[in-house]
N, C-alpha and C. Protein backbone atom coordinates (compact mmCIF):
# COMPACT_ATOMS: atom_id res chain seq x y z
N UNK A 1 20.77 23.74 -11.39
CA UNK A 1 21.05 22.78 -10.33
C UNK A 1 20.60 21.41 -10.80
N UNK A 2 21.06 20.42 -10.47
CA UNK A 2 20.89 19.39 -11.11
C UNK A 2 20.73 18.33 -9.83
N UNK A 3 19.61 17.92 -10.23
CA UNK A 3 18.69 16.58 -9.83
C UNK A 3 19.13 15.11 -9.44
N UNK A 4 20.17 14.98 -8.19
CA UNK A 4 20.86 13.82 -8.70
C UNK A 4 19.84 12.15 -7.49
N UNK A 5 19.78 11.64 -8.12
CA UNK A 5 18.64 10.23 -7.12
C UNK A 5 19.94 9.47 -7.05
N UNK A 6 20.29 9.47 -5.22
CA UNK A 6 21.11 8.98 -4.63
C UNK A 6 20.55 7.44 -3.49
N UNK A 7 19.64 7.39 -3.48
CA UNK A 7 18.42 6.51 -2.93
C UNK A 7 17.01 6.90 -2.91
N UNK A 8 16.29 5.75 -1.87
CA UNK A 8 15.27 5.98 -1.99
C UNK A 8 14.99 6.64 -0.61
N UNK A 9 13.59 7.51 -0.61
CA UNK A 9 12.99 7.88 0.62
C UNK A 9 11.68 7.15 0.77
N UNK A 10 11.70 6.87 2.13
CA UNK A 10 10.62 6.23 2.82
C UNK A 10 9.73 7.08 4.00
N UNK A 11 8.51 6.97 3.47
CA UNK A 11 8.18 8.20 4.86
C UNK A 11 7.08 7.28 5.67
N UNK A 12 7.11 7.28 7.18
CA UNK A 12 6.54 6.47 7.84
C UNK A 12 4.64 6.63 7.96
N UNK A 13 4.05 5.79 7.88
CA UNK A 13 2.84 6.04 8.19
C UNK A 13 2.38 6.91 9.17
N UNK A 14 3.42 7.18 10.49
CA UNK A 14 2.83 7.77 11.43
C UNK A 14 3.48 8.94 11.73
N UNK A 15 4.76 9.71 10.76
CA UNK A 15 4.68 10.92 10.17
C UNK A 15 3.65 11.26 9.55
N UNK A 16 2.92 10.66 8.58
CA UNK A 16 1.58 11.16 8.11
C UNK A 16 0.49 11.21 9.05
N UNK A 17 0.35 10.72 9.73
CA UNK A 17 -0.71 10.62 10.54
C UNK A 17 -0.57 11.87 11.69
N UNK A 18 1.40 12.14 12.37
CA UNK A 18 0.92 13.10 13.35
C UNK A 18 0.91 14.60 12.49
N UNK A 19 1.58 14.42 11.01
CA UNK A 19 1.17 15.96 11.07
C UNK A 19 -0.27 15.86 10.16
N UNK A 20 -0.61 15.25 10.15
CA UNK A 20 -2.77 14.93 9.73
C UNK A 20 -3.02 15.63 11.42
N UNK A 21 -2.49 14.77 12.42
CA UNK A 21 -3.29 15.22 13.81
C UNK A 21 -3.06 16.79 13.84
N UNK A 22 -1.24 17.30 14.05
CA UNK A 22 -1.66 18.36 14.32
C UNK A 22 -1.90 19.67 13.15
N UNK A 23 -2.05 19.23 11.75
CA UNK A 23 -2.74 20.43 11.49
C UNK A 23 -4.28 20.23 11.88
N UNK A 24 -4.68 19.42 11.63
CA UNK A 24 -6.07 19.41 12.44
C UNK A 24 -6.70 20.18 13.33
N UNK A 25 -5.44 19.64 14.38
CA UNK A 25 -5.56 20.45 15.90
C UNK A 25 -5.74 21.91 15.34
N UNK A 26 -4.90 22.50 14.81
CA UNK A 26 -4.83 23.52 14.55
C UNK A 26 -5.59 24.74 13.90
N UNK A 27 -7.17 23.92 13.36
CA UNK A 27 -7.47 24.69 12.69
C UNK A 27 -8.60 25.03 13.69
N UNK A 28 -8.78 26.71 13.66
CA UNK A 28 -10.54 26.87 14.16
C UNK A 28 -11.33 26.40 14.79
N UNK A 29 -11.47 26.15 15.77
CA UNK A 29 -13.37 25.52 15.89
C UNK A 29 -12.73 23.97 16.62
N UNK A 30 -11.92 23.66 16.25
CA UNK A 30 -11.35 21.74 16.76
C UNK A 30 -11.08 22.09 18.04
N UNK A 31 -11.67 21.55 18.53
CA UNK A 31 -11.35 21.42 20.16
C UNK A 31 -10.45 19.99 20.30
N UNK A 32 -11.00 18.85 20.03
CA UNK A 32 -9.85 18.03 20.28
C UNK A 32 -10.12 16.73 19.23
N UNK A 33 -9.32 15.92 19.07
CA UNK A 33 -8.99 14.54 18.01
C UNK A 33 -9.68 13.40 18.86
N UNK A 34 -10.62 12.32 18.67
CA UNK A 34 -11.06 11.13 19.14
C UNK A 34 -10.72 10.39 18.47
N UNK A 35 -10.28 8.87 19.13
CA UNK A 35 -9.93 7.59 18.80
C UNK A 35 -11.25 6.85 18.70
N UNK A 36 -11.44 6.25 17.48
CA UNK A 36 -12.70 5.55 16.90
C UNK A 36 -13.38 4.59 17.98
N UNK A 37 -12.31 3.64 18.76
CA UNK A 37 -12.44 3.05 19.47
C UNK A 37 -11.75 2.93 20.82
N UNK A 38 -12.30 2.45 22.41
CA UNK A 38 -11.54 2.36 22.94
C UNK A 38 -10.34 1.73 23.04
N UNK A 39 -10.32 1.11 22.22
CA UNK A 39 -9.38 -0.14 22.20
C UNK A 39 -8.28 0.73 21.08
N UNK A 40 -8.44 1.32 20.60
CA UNK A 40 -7.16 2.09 20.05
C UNK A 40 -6.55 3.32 20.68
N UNK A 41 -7.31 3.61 22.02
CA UNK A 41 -6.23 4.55 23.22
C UNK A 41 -5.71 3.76 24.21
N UNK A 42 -6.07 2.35 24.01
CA UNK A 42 -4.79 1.75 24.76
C UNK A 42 -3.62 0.83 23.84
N UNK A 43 -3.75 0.89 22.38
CA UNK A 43 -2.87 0.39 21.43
C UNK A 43 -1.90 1.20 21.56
N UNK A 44 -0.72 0.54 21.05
CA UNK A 44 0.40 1.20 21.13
C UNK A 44 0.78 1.37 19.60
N UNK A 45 0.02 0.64 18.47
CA UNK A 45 -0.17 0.55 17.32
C UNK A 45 -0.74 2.54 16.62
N UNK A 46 -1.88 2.55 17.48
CA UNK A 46 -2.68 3.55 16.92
C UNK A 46 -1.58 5.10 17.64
N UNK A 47 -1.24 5.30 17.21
CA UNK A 47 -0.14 6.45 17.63
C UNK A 47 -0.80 7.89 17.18
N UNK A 48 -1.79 7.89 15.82
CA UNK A 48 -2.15 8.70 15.18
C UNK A 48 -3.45 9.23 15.90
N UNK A 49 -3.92 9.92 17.12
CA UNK A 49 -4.56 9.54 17.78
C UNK A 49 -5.95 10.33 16.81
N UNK A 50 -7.25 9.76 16.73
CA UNK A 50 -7.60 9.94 15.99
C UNK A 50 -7.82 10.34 14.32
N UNK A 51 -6.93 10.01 13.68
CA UNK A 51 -6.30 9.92 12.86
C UNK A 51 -6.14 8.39 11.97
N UNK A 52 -6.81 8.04 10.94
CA UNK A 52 -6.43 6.78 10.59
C UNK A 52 -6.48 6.95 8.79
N UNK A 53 -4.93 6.58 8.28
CA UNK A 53 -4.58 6.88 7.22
C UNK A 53 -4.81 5.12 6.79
N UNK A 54 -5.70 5.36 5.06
CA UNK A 54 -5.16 3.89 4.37
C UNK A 54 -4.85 4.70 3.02
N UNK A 55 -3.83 3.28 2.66
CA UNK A 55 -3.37 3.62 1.57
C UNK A 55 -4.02 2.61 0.25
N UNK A 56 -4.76 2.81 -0.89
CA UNK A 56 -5.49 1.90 -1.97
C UNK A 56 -4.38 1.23 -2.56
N UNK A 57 -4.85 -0.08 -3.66
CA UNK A 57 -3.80 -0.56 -3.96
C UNK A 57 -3.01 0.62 -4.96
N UNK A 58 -3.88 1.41 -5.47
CA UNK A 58 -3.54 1.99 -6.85
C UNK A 58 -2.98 2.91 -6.21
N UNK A 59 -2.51 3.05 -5.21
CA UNK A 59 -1.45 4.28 -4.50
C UNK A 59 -2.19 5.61 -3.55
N UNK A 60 -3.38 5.41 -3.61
CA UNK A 60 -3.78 6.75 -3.43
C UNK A 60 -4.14 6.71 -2.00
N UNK A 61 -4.07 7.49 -0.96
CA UNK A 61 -3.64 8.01 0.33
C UNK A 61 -5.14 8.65 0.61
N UNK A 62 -5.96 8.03 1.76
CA UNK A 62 -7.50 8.61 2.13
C UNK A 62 -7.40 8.73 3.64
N UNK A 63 -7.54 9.65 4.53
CA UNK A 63 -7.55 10.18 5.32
C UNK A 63 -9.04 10.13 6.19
N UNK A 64 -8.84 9.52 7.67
CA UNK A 64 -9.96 9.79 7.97
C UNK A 64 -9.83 10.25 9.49
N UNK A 65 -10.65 11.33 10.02
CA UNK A 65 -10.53 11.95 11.05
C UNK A 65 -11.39 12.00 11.57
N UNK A 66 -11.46 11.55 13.35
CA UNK A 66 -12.54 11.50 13.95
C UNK A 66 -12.11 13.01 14.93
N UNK A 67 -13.26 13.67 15.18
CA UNK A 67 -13.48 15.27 16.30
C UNK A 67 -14.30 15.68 16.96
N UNK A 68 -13.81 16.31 17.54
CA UNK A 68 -14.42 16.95 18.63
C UNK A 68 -14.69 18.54 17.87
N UNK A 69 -15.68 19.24 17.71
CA UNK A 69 -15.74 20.50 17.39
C UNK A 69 -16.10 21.48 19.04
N UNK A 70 -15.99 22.90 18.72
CA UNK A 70 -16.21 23.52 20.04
C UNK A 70 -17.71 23.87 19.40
N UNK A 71 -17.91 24.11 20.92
CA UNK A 71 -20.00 24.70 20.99
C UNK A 71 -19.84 26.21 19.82
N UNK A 72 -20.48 26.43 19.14
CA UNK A 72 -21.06 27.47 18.41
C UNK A 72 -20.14 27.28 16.74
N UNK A 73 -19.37 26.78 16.86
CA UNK A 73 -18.75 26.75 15.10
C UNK A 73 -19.78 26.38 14.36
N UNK A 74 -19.59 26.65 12.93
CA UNK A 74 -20.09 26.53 11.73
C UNK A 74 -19.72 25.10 11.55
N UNK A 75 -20.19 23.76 11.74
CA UNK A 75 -19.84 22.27 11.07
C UNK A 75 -19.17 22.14 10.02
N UNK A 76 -19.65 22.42 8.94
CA UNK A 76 -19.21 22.20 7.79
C UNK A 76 -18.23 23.15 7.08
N UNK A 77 -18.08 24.79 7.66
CA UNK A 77 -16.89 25.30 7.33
C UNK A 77 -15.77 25.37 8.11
N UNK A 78 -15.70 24.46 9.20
CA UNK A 78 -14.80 23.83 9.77
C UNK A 78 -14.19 22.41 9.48
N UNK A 79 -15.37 21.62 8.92
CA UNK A 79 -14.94 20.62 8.40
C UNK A 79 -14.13 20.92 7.25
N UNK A 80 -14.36 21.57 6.21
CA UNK A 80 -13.84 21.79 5.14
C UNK A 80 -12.23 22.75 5.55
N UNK A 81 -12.14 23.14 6.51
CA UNK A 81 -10.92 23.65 7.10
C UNK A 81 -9.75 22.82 7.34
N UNK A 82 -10.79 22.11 8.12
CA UNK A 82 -9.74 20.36 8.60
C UNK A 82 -9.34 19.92 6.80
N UNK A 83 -10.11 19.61 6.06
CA UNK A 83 -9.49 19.22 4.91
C UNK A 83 -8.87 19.56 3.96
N UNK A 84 -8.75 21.06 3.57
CA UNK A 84 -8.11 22.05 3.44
C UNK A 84 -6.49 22.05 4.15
N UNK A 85 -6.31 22.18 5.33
CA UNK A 85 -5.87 22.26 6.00
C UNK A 85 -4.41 21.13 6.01
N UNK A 86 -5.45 19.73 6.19
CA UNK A 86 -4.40 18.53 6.02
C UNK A 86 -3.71 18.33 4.73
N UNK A 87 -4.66 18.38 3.58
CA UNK A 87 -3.85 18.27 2.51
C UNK A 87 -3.01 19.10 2.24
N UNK A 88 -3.07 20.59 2.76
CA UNK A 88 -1.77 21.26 2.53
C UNK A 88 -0.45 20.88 3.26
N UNK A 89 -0.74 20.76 4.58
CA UNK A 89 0.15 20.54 5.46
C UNK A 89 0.99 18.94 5.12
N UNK A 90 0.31 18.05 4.71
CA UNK A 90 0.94 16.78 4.05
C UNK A 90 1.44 17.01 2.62
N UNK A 91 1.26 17.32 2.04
CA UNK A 91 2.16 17.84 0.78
C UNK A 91 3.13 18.56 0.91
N UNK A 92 3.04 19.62 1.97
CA UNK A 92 3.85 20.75 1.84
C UNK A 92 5.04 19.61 2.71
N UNK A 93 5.34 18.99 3.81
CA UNK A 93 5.99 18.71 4.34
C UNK A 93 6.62 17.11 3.66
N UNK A 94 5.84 16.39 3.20
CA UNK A 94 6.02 15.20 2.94
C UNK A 94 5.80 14.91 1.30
N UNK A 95 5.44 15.72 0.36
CA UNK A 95 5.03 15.95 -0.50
C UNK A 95 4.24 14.36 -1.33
N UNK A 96 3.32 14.15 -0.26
CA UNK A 96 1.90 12.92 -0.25
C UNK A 96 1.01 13.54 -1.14
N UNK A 97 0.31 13.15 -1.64
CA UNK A 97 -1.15 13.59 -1.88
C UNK A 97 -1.89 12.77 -1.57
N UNK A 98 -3.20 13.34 -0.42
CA UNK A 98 -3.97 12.63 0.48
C UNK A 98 -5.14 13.01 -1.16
N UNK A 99 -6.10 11.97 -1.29
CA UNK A 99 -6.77 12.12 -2.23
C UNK A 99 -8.08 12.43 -1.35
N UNK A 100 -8.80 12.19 -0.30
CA UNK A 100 -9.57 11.85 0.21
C UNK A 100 -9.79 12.74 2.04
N UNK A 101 -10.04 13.13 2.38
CA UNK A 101 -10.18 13.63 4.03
C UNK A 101 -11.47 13.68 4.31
N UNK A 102 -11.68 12.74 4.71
CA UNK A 102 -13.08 12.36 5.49
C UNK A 102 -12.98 12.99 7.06
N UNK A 103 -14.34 13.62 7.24
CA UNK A 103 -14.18 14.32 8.90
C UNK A 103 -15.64 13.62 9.27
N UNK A 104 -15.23 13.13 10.49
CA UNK A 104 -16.30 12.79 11.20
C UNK A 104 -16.46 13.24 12.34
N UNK A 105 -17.62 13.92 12.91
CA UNK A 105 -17.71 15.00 13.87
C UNK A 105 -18.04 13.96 14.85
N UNK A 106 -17.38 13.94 15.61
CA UNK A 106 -17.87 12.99 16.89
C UNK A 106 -19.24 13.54 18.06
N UNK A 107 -18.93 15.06 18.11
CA UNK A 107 -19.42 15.62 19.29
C UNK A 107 -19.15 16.96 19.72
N UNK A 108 -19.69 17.65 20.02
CA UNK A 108 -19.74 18.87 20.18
C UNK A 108 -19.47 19.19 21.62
N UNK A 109 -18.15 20.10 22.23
CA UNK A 109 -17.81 20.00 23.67
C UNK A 109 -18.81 21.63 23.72
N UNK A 110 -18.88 21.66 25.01
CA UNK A 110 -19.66 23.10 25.89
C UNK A 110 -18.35 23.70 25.94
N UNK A 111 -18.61 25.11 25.94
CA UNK A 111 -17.75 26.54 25.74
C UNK A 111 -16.84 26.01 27.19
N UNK A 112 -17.07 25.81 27.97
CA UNK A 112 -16.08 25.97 29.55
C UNK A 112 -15.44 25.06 29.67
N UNK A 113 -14.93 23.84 28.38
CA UNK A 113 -13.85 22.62 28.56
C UNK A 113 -12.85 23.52 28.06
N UNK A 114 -12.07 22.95 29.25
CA UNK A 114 -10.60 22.97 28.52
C UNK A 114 -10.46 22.31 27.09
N UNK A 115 -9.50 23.44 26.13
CA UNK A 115 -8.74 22.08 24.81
C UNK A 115 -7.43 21.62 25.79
N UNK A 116 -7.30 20.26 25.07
CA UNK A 116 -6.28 19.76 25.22
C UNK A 116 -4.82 20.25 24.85
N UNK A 117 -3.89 20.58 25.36
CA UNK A 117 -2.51 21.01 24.91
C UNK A 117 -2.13 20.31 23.61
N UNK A 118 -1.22 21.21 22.94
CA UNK A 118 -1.05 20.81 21.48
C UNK A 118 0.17 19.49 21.59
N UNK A 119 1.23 19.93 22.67
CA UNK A 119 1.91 18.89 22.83
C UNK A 119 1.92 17.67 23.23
N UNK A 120 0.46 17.43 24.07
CA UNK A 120 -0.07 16.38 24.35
C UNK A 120 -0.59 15.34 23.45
N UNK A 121 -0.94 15.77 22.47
CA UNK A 121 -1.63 14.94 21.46
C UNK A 121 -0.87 13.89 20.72
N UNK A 122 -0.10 13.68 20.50
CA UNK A 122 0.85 12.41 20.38
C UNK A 122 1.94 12.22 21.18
N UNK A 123 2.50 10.79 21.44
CA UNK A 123 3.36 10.67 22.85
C UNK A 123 4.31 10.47 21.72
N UNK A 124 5.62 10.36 22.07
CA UNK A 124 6.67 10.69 21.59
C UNK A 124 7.71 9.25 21.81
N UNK A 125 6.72 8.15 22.53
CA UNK A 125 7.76 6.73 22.91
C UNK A 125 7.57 6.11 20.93
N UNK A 126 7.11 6.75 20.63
CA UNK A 126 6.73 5.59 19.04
C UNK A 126 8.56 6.08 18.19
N UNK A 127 9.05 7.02 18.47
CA UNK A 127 10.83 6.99 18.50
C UNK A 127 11.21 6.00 18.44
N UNK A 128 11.14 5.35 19.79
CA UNK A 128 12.10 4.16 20.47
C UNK A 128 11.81 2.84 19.53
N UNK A 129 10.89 2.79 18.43
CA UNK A 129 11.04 1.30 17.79
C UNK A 129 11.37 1.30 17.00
């Protein structure tokens, strides 16, 4: 089969960012994603909701994630899940390589919170621009 480059592909920052959010969501122990600041859950900018991707000049893609863990997990083999986790899920789909996944544990929720729904976690108006 043969290889033919018909253009270029462009993949948006905030494709990377929602599937960073929801494999995240997804792994073990994450109860839910926090926004660093208040002022980035009322941006319409920050879409990635806890989630903030930079890119270096020299190309390379660092990942940083702010969380919520649930009461009784293991910290750090959950953290290492989340990072595990994202870099597969961004390669496999977008074929990125995140060099970097920083987890920052925000806080630890009590056993009787609700998690947040998976479909909730990013709004879906960031389409329309």
């Amino acid at each position: 089969m043969t290889n033919e480059n018909i253009g270029e592909i462009v993949i948006s920052p905030r494709v990377l960012e929602v599937i960073t959010g929801i494999a995240t969501a997804k792994v073990d122990g994450v109860h839910s994603l926090h926004n660093k600041t208040v002022a980035d859950g009322l941006s319409k900018t920050t879409l990635g909701k806890g989630v903030y991707l930079r890119t270096d000049e020299d190309g390379t893609v660092n990942a940083d994630i702010y969380v919520y863990l649930q009461y009784g997990v293991n910290v750090p083999a959950v953290s290492i899940a989340i990072q595990q986790a994202v870099k597969a899920a961004v390669f496999d789909m977008a074929e990125v390589t995140i060099t970097a996944v920083n987890v920052h544990v925000v806080g630890i929720v009590p056993e009787k919170t609700p998690k947040p729904d998976l479909k909730a976690l990013f709004d879906e108006d960031f389409l329309d621009d």
